[in-house]
C-alpha atoms as a PDB file:
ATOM      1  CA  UNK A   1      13.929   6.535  -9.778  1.00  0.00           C
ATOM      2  CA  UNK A   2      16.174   4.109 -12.041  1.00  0.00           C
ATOM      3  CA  UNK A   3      15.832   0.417 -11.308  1.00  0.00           C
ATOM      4  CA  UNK A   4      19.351   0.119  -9.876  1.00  0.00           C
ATOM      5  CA  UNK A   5      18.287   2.333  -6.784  1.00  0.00           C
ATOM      6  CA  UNK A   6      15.019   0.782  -6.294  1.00  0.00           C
ATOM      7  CA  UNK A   7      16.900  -2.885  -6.088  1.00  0.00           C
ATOM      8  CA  UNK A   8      19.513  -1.401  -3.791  1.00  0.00           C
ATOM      9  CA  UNK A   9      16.752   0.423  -1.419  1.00  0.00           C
ATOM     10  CA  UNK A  10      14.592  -3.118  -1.206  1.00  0.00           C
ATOM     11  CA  UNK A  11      18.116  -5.072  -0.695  1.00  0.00           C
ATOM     12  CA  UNK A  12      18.702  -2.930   2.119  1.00  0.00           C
ATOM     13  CA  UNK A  13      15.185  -3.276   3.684  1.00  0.00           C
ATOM     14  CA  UNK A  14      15.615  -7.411   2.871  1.00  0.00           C
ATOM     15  CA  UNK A  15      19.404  -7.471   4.792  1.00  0.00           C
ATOM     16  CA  UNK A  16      17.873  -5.725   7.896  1.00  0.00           C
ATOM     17  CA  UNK A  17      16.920  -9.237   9.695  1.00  0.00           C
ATOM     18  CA  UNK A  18      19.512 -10.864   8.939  1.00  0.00           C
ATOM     19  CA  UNK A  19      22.165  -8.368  10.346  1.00  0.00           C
ATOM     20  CA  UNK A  20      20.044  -7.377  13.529  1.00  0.00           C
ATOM     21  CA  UNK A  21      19.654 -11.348  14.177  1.00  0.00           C
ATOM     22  CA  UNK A  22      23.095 -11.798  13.906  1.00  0.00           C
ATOM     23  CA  UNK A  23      24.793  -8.985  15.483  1.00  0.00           C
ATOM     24  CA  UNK A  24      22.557  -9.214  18.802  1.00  0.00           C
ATOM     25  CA  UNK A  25      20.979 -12.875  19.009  1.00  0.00           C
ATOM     26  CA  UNK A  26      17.567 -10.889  20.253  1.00  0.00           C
ATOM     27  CA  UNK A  27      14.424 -10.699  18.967  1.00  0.00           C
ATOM     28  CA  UNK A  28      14.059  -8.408  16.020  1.00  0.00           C
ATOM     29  CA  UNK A  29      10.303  -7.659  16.702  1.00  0.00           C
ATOM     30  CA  UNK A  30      10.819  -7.247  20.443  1.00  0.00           C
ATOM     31  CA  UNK A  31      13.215  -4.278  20.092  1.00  0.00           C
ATOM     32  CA  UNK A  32      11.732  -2.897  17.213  1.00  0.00           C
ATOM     33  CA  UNK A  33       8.636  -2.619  18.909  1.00  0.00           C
ATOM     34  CA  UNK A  34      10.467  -0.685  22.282  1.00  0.00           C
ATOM     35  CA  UNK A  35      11.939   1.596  19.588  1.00  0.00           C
ATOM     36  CA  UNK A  36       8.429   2.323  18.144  1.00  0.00           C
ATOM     37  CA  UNK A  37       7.078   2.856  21.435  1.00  0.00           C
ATOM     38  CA  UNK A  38       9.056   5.973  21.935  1.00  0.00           C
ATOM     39  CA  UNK A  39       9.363   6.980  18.360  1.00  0.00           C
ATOM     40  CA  UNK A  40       6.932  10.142  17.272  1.00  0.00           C
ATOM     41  CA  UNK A  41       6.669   9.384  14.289  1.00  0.00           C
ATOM     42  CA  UNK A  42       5.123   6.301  14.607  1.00  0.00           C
ATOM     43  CA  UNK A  43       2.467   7.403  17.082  1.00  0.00           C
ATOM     44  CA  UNK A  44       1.358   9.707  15.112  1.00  0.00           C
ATOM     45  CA  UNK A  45       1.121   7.684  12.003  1.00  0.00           C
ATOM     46  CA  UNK A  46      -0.485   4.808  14.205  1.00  0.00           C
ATOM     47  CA  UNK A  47      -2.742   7.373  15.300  1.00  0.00           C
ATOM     48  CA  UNK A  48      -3.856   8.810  11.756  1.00  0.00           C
ATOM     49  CA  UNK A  49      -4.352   4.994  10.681  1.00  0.00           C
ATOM     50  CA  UNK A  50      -6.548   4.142  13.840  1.00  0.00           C
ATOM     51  CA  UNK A  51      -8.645   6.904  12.976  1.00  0.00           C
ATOM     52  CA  UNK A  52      -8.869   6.156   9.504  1.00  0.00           C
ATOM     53  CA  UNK A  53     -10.067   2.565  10.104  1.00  0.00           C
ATOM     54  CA  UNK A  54     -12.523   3.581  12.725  1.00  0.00           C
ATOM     55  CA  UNK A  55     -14.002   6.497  10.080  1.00  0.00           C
ATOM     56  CA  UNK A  56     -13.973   3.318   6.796  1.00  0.00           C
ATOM     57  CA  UNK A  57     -15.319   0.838   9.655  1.00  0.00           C
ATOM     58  CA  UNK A  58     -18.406   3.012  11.498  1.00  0.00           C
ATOM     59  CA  UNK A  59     -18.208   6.297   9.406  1.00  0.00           C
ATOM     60  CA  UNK A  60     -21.522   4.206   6.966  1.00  0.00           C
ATOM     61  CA  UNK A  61     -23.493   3.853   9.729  1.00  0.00           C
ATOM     62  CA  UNK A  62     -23.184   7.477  11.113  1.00  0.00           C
ATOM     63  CA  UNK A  63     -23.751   9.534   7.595  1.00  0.00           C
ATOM     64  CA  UNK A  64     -26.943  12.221   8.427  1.00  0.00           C
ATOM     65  CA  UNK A  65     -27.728  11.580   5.283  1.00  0.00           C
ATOM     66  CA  UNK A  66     -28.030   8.763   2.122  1.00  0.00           C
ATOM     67  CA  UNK A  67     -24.447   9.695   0.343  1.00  0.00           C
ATOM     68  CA  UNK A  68     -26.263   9.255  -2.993  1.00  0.00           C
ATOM     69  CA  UNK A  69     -29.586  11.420  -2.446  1.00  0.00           C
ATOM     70  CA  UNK A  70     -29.687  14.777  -4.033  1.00  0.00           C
ATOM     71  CA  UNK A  71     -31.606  15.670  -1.303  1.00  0.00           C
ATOM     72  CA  UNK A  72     -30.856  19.247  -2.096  1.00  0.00           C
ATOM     73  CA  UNK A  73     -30.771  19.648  -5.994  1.00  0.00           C
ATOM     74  CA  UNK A  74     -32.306  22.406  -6.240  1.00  0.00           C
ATOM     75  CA  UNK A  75     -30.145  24.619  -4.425  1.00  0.00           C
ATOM     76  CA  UNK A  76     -27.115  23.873  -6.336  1.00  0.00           C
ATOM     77  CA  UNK A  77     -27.135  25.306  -9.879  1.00  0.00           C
ATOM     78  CA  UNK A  78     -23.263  24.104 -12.064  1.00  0.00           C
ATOM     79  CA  UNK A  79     -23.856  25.438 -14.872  1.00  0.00           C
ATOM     80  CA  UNK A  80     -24.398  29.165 -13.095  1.00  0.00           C
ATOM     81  CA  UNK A  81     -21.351  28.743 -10.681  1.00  0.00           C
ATOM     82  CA  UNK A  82     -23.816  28.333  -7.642  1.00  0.00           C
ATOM     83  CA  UNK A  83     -22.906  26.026  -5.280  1.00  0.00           C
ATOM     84  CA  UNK A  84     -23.726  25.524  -1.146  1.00  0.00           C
ATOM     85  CA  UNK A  85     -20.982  25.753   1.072  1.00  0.00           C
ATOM     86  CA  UNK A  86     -20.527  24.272   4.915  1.00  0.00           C
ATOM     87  CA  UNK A  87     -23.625  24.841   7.098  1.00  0.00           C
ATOM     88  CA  UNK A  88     -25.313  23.420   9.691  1.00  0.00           C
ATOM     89  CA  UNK A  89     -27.040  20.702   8.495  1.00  0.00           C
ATOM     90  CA  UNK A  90     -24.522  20.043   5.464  1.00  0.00           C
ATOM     91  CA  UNK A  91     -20.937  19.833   7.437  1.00  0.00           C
ATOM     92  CA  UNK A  92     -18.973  19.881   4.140  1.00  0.00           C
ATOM     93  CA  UNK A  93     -21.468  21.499   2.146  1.00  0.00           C
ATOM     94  CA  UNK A  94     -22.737  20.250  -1.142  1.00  0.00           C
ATOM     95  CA  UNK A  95     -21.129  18.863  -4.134  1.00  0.00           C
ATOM     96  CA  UNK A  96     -22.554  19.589  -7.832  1.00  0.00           C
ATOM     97  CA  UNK A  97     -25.440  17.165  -7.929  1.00  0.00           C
ATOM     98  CA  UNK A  98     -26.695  18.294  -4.184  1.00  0.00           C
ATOM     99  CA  UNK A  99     -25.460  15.816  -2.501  1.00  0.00           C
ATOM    100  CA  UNK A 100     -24.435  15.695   1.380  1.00  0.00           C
ATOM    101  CA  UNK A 101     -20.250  15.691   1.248  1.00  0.00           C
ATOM    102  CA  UNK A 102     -19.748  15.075   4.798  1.00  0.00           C
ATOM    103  CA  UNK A 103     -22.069  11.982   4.608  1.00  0.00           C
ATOM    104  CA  UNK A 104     -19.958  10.890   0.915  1.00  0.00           C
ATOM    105  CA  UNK A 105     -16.504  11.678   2.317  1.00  0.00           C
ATOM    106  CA  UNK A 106     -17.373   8.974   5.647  1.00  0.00           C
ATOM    107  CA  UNK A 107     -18.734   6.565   3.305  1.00  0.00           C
ATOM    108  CA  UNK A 108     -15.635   7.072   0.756  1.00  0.00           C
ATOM    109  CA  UNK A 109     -13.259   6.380   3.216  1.00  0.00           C
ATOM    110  CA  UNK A 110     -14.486   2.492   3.355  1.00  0.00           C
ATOM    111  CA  UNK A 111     -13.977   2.116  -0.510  1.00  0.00           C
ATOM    112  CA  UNK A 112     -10.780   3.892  -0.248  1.00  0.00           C
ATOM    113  CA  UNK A 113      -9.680   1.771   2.438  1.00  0.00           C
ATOM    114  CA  UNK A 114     -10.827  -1.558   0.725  1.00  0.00           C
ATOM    115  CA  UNK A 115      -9.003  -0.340  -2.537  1.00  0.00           C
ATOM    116  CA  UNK A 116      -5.959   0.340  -0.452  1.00  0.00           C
ATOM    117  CA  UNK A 117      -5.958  -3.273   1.256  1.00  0.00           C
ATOM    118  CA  UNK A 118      -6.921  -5.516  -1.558  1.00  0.00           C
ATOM    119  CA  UNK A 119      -4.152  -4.292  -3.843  1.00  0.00           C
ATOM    120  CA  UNK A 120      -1.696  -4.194  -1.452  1.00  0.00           C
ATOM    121  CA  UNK A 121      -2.866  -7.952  -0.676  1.00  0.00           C
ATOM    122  CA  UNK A 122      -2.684  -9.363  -4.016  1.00  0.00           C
ATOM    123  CA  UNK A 123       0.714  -7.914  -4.739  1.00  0.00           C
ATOM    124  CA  UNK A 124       1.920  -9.073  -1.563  1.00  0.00           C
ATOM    125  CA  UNK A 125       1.018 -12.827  -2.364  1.00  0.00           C
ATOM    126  CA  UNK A 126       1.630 -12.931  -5.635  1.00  0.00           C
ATOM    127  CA  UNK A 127       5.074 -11.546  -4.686  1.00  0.00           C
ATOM    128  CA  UNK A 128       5.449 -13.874  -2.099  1.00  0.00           C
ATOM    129  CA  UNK A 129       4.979 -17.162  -4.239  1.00  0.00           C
ATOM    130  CA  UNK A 130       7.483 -15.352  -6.616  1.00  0.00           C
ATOM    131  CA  UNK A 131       9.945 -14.552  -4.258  1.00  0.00           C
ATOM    132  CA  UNK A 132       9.500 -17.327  -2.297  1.00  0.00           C
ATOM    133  CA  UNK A 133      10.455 -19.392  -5.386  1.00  0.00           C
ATOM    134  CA  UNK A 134      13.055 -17.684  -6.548  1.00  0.00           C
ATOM    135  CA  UNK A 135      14.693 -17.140  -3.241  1.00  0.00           C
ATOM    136  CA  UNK A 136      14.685 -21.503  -2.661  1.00  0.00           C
ATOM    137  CA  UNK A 137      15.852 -21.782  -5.801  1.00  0.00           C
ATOM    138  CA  UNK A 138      19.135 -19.650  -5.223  1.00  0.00           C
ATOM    139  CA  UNK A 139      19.654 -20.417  -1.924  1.00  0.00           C
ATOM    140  CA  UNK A 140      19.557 -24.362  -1.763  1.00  0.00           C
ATOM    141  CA  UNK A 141      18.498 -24.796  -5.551  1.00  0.00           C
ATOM    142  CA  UNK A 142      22.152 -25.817  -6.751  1.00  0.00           C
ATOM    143  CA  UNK A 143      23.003 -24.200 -10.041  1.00  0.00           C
ATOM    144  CA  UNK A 144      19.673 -25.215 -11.653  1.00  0.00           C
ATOM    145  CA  UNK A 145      18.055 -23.058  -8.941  1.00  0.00           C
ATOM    146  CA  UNK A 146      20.428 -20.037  -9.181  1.00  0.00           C
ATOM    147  CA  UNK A 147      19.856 -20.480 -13.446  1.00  0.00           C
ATOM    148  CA  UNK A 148      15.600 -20.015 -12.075  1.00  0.00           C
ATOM    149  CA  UNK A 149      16.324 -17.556  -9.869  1.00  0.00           C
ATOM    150  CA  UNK A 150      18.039 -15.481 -12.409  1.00  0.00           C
ATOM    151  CA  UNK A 151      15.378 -15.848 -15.394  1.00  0.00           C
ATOM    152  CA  UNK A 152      12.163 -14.923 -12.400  1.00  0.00           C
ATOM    153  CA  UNK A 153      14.915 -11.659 -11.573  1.00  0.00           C
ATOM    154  CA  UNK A 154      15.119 -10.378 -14.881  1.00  0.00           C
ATOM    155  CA  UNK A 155      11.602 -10.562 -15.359  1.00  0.00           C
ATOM    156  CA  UNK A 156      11.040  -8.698 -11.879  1.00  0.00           C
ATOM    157  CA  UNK A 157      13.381  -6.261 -13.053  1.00  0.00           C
ATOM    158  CA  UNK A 158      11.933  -5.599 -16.318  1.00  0.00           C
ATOM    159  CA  UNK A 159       8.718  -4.663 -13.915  1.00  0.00           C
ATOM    160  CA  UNK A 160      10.544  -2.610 -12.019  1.00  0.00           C
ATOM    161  CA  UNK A 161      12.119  -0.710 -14.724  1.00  0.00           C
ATOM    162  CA  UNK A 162       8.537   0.737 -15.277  1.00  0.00           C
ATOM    163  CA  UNK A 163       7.228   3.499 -13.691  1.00  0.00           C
ATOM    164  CA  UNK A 164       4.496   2.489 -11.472  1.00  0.00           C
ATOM    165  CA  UNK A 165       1.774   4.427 -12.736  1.00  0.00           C
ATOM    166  CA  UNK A 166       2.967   3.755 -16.075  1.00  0.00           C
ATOM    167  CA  UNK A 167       2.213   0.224 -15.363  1.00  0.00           C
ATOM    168  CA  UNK A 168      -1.129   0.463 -13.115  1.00  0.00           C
ATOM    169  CA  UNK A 169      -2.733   2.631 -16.237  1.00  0.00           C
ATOM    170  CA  UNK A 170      -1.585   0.276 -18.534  1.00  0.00           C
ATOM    171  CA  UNK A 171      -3.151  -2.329 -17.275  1.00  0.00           C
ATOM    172  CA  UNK A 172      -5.986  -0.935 -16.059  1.00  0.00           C
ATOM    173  CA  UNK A 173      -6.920   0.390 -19.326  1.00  0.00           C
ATOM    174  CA  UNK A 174      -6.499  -3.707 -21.148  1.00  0.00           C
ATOM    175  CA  UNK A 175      -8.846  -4.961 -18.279  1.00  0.00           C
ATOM    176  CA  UNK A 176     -11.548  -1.950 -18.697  1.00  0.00           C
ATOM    177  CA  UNK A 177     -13.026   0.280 -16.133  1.00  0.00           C
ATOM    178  CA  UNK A 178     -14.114  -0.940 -12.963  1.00  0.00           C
ATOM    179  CA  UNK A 179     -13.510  -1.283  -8.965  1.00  0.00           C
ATOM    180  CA  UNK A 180     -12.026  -4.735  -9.368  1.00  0.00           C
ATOM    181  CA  UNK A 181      -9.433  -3.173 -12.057  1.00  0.00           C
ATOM    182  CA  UNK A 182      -7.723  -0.727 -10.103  1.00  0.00           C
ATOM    183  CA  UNK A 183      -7.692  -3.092  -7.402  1.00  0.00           C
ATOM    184  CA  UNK A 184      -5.972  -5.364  -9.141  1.00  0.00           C
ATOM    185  CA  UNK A 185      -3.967  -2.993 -11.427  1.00  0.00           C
ATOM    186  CA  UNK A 186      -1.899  -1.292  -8.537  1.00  0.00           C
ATOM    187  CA  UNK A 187      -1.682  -4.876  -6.943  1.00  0.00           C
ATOM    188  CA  UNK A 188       0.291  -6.020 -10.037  1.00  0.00           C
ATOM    189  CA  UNK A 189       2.510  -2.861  -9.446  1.00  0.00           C
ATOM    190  CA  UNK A 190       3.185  -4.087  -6.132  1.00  0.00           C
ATOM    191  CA  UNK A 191       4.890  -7.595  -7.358  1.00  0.00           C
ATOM    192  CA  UNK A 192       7.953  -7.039  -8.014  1.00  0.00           C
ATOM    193  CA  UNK A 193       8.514  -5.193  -4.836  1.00  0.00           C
ATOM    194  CA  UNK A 194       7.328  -7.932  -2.401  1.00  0.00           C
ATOM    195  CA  UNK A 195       9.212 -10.710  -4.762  1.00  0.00           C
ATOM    196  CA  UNK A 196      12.840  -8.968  -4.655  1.00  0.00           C
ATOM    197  CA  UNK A 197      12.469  -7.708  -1.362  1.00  0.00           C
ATOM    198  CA  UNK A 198      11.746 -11.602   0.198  1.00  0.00           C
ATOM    199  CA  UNK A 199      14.216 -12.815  -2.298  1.00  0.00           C
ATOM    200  CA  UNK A 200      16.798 -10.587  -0.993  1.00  0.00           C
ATOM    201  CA  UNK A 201      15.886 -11.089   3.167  1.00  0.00           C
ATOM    202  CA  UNK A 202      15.893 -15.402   2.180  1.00  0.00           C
ATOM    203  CA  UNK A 203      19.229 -15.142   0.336  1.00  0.00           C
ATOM    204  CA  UNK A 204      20.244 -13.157   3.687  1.00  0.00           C
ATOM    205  CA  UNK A 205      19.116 -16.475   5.975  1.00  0.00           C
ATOM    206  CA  UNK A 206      20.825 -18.183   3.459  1.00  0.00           C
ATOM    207  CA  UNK A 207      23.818 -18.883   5.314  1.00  0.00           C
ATOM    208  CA  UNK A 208      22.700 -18.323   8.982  1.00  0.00           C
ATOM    209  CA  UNK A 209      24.120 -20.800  11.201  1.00  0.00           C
ATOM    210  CA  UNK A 210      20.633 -22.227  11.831  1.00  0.00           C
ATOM    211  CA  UNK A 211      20.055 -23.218   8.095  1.00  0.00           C
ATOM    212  CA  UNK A 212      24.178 -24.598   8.270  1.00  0.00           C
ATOM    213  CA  UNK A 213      23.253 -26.617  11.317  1.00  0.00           C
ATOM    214  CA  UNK A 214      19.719 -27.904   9.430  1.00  0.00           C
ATOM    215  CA  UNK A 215      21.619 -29.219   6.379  1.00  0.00           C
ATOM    216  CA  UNK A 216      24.845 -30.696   8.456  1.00  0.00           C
ATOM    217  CA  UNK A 217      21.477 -32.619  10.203  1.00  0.00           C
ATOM    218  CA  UNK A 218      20.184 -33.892   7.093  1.00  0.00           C
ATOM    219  CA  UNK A 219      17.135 -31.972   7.282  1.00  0.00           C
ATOM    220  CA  UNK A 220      15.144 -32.162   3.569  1.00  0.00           C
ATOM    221  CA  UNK A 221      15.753 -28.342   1.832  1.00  0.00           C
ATOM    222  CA  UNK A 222      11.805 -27.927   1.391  1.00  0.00           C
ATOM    223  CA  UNK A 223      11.477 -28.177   4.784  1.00  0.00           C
ATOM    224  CA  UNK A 224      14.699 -25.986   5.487  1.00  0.00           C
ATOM    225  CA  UNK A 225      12.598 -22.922   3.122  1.00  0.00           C
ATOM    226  CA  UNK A 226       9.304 -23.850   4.316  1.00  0.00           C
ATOM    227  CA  UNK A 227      10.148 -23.903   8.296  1.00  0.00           C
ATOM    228  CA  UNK A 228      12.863 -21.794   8.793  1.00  0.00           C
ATOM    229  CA  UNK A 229      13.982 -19.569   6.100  1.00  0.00           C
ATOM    230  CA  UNK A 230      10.507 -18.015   5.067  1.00  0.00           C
ATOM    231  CA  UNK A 231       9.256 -17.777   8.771  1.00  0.00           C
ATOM    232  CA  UNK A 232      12.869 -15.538   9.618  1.00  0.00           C
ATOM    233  CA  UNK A 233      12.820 -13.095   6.134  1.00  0.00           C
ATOM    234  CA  UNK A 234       9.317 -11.928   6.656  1.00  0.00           C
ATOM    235  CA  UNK A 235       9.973  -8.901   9.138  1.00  0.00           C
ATOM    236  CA  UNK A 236      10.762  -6.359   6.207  1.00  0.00           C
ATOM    237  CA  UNK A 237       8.117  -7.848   4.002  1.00  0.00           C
ATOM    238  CA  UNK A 238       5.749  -6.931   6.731  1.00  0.00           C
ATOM    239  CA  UNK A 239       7.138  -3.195   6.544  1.00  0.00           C
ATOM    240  CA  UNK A 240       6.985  -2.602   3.063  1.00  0.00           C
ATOM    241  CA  UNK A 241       3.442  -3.780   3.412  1.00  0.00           C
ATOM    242  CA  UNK A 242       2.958  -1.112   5.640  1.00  0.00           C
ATOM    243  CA  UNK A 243       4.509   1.435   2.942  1.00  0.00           C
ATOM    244  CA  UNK A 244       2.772   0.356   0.423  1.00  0.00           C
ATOM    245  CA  UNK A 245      -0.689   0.797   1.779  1.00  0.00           C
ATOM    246  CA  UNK A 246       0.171   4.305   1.335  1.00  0.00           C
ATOM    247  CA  UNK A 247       1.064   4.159  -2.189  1.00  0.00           C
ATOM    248  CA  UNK A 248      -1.437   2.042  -2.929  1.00  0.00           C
ATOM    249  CA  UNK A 249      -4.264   4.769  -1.948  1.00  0.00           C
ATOM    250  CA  UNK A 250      -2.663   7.041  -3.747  1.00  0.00           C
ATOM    251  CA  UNK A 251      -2.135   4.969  -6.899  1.00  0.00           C
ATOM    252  CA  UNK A 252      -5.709   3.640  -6.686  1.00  0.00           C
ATOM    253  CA  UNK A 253      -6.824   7.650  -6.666  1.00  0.00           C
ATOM    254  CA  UNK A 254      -4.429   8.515  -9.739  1.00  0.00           C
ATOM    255  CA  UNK A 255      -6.012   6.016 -11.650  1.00  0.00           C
ATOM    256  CA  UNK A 256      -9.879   6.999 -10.210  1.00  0.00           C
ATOM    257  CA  UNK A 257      -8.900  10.503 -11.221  1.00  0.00           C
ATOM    258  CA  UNK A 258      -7.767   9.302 -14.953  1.00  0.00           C
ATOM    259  CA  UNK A 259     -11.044   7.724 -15.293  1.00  0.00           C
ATOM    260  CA  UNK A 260      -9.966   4.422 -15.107  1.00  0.00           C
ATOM    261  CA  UNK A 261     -11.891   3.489 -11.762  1.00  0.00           C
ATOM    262  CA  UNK A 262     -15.174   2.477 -10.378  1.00  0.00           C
ATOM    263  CA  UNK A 263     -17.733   3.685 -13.875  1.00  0.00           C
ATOM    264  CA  UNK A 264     -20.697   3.976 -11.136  1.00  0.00           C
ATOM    265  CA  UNK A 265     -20.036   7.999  -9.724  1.00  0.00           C
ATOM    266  CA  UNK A 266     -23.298   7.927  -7.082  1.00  0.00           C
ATOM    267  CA  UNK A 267     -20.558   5.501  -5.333  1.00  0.00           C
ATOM    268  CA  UNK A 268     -18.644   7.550  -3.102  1.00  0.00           C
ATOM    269  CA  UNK A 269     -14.709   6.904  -3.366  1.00  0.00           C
ATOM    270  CA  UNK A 270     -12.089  10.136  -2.677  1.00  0.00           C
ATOM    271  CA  UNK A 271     -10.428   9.379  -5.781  1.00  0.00           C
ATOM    272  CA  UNK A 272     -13.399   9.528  -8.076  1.00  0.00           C
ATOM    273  CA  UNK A 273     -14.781  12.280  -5.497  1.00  0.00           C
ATOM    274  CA  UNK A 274     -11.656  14.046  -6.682  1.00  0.00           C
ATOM    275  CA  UNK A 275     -12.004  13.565 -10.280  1.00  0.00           C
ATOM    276  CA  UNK A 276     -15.779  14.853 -10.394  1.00  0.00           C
ATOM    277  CA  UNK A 277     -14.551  18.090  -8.229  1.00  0.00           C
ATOM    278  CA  UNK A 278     -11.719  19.295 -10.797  1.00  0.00           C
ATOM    279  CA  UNK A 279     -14.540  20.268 -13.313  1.00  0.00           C
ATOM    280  CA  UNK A 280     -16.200  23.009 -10.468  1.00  0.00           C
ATOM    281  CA  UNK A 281     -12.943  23.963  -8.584  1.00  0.00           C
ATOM    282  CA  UNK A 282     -12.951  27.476  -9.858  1.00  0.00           C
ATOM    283  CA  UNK A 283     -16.637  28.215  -7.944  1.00  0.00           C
ATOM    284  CA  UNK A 284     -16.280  25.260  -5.376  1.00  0.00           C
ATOM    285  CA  UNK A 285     -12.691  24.336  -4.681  1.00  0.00           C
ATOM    286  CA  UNK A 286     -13.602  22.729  -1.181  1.00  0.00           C
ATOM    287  CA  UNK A 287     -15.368  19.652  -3.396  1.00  0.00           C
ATOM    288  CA  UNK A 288     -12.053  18.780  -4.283  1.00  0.00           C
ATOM    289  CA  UNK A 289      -9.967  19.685  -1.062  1.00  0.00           C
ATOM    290  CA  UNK A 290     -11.986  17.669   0.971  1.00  0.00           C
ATOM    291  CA  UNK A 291     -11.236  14.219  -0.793  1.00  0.00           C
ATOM    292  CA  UNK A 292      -7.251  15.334  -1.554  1.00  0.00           C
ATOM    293  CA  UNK A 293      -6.573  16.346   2.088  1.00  0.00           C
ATOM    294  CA  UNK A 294      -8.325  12.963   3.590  1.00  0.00           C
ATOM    295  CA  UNK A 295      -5.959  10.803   0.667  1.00  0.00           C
ATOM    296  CA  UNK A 296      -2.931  13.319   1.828  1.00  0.00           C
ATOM    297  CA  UNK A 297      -3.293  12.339   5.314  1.00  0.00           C
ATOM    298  CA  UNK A 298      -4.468   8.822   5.293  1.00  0.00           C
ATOM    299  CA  UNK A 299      -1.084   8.012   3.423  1.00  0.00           C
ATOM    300  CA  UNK A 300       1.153  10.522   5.534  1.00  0.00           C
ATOM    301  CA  UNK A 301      -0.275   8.247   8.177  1.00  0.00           C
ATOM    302  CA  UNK A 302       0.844   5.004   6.698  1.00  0.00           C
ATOM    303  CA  UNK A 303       4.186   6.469   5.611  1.00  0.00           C
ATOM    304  CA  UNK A 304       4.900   7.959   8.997  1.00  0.00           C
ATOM    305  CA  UNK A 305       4.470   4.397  10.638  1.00  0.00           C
ATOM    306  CA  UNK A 306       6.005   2.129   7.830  1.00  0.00           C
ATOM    307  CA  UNK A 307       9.292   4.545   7.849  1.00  0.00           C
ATOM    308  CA  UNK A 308       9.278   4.059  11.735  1.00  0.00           C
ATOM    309  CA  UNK A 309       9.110   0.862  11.670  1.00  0.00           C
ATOM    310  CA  UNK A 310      12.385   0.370   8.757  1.00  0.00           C
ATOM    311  CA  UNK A 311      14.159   2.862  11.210  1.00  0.00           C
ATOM    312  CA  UNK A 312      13.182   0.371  14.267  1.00  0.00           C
ATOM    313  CA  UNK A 313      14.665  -2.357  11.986  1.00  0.00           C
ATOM    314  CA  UNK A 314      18.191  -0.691  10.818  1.00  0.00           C
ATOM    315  CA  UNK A 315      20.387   0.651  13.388  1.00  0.00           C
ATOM    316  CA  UNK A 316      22.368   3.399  10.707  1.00  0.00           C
ATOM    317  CA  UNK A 317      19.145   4.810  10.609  1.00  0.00           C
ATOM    318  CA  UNK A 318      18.644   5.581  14.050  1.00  0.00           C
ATOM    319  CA  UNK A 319      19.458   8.907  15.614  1.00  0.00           C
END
């Protein structure tokens, strides 16, 4: 995807408030959220991520077994292509080291989700003191502020000029191989997103009536961005946060499957799940289906409800 259509997809997602705010005087959230209510799509994806959170939240404390005891290694033999498939007491079978999969998938779904959040959290703040600065400056910055805004622009564009896995492995690999490193590796991929995208929805309030009727007042311009501009260009922010849980997951599993992810394997995570499975697929291919279908659907489910919700916000996208 070249940068120019990334820029124009986030400046359409950034325009949305402004335009329903203006059009209809109504609360954007109030009929977004009637749309949602009838919209499949996002039932089902709020569904898939209620589920999810329950599994990551309780899933722990209802494994059958310890996800890191090789309780039965001596059933499972690699090296001879032997390996024990679902049964009773093993749900999901056993992976390579004869360890309960059922109890490492529930536990894996925590890490997965707290990989997922975390990244998605530091790109959104870091993006958000970007974009939040760069989207004052141009709007009541003068030309001093529009020079700023364009330097901070250039440099988010340079970011976004790189593919995003490109730029998660990259960095992953300078800071070395841990949890904390993916987490904050597809965070940094994140940035630029969140920082054009509340750029774009400020420079929309920019010339609301509301902001022209602060300034005609003589209200101070820090308090103009602070109280009213931020507070009305966060609605699509909050969408593409939902999106980018999704990609997030999947990111933070790319770069768990490269090898770049948590060193510790006894610690159950799909994406490192996934990893250890490729080597045995050919004798045990459910070791690795098991991890890909539950990162498949856990993003689906974030997708389903973050696409909902953009289609809530912009009224060419409705059917």
């Amino acid at each position: 995807m070249s940068v120019a259509t990334k820029t124009d997809k986030i400046q359409r997602l950034a325009e949305l408030t402004a335009t329903k705010e203006t059009s209809t005087g109504a609360s954007l959230w109030r009929e977004a959220f009637r749309r949602l209510k009838s919209s499949k799509m996002a039932i089902i994806g709020a569904v898939i991520i209620a589920v999810f959170v329950v599994i990551a939240i309780v899933g722990p404390y209802l494994t059958p077994y310890a996800p890191t005891a090789q309780t039965w290694r001596g059933e499972v033999f690699p090296n001879q292509g032997k390996f024990v498939g679902p049964r009773g007491e093993n749900w999901f079978g056993l992976d390579h080291l004869g360890r309960d999969m059922f109890s490492r998938m529930l536990v894996g779904a925590r890490q997965t989700l707290l990989v997922g959040v975390v990244s998605t959290l530091i790109g959104l703040v870091a993006g958000f003191l970007i974009g939040g600065l760069s989207g004052a400056a141009a709007t009541l910055g003068g030309e001093a502020g529009k020079r700023v805004d364009s330097v901070i622009m250039r440099f988010i564009d340079m970011m976004l000029a790189l593919p995003s896995l490109l730029l998660a492995v990259s960095v992953a690999a300078v800071m070395g191989q841990s949890l904390t490193t993916v987490m904050i590796a597809v965070g940094v991929v994140q940035v630029p997103v969140f920082a054009r995208l509340l750029r774009g929805s400020m420079l929309a309030q920019g010339g609301a009536d509301y902001v022209l009727a602060a300034q005609s007042l003589g209200v101070r311009k820090r308090r103009i961005v602070t109280s009213q501009i931020i507070p009305n260009s966060l609605s699509p922010v909050i969408v593409q946060a939902t999106l980018s849980l999704a990609t997030a997951i999947i990111e933070a599993a790319a770069l768990s499957y490269l090898g770049l992810g948590n060193p510790d394997p006894a610690i159950p995570e799909w994406g490192v799940m996934l990893a250890q499975a490729q080597r045995f697929f050919d004798n045990a291919p459910m070791m690795a289906v098991y991890p890909a279908v539950g990162i498949i659907i856990t993003a689906l489910g974030f997708t389903l409800l973050g696409e909902a919700m953009r289609e809530a916000l912009d009224p060419k996208l409705r059917g």
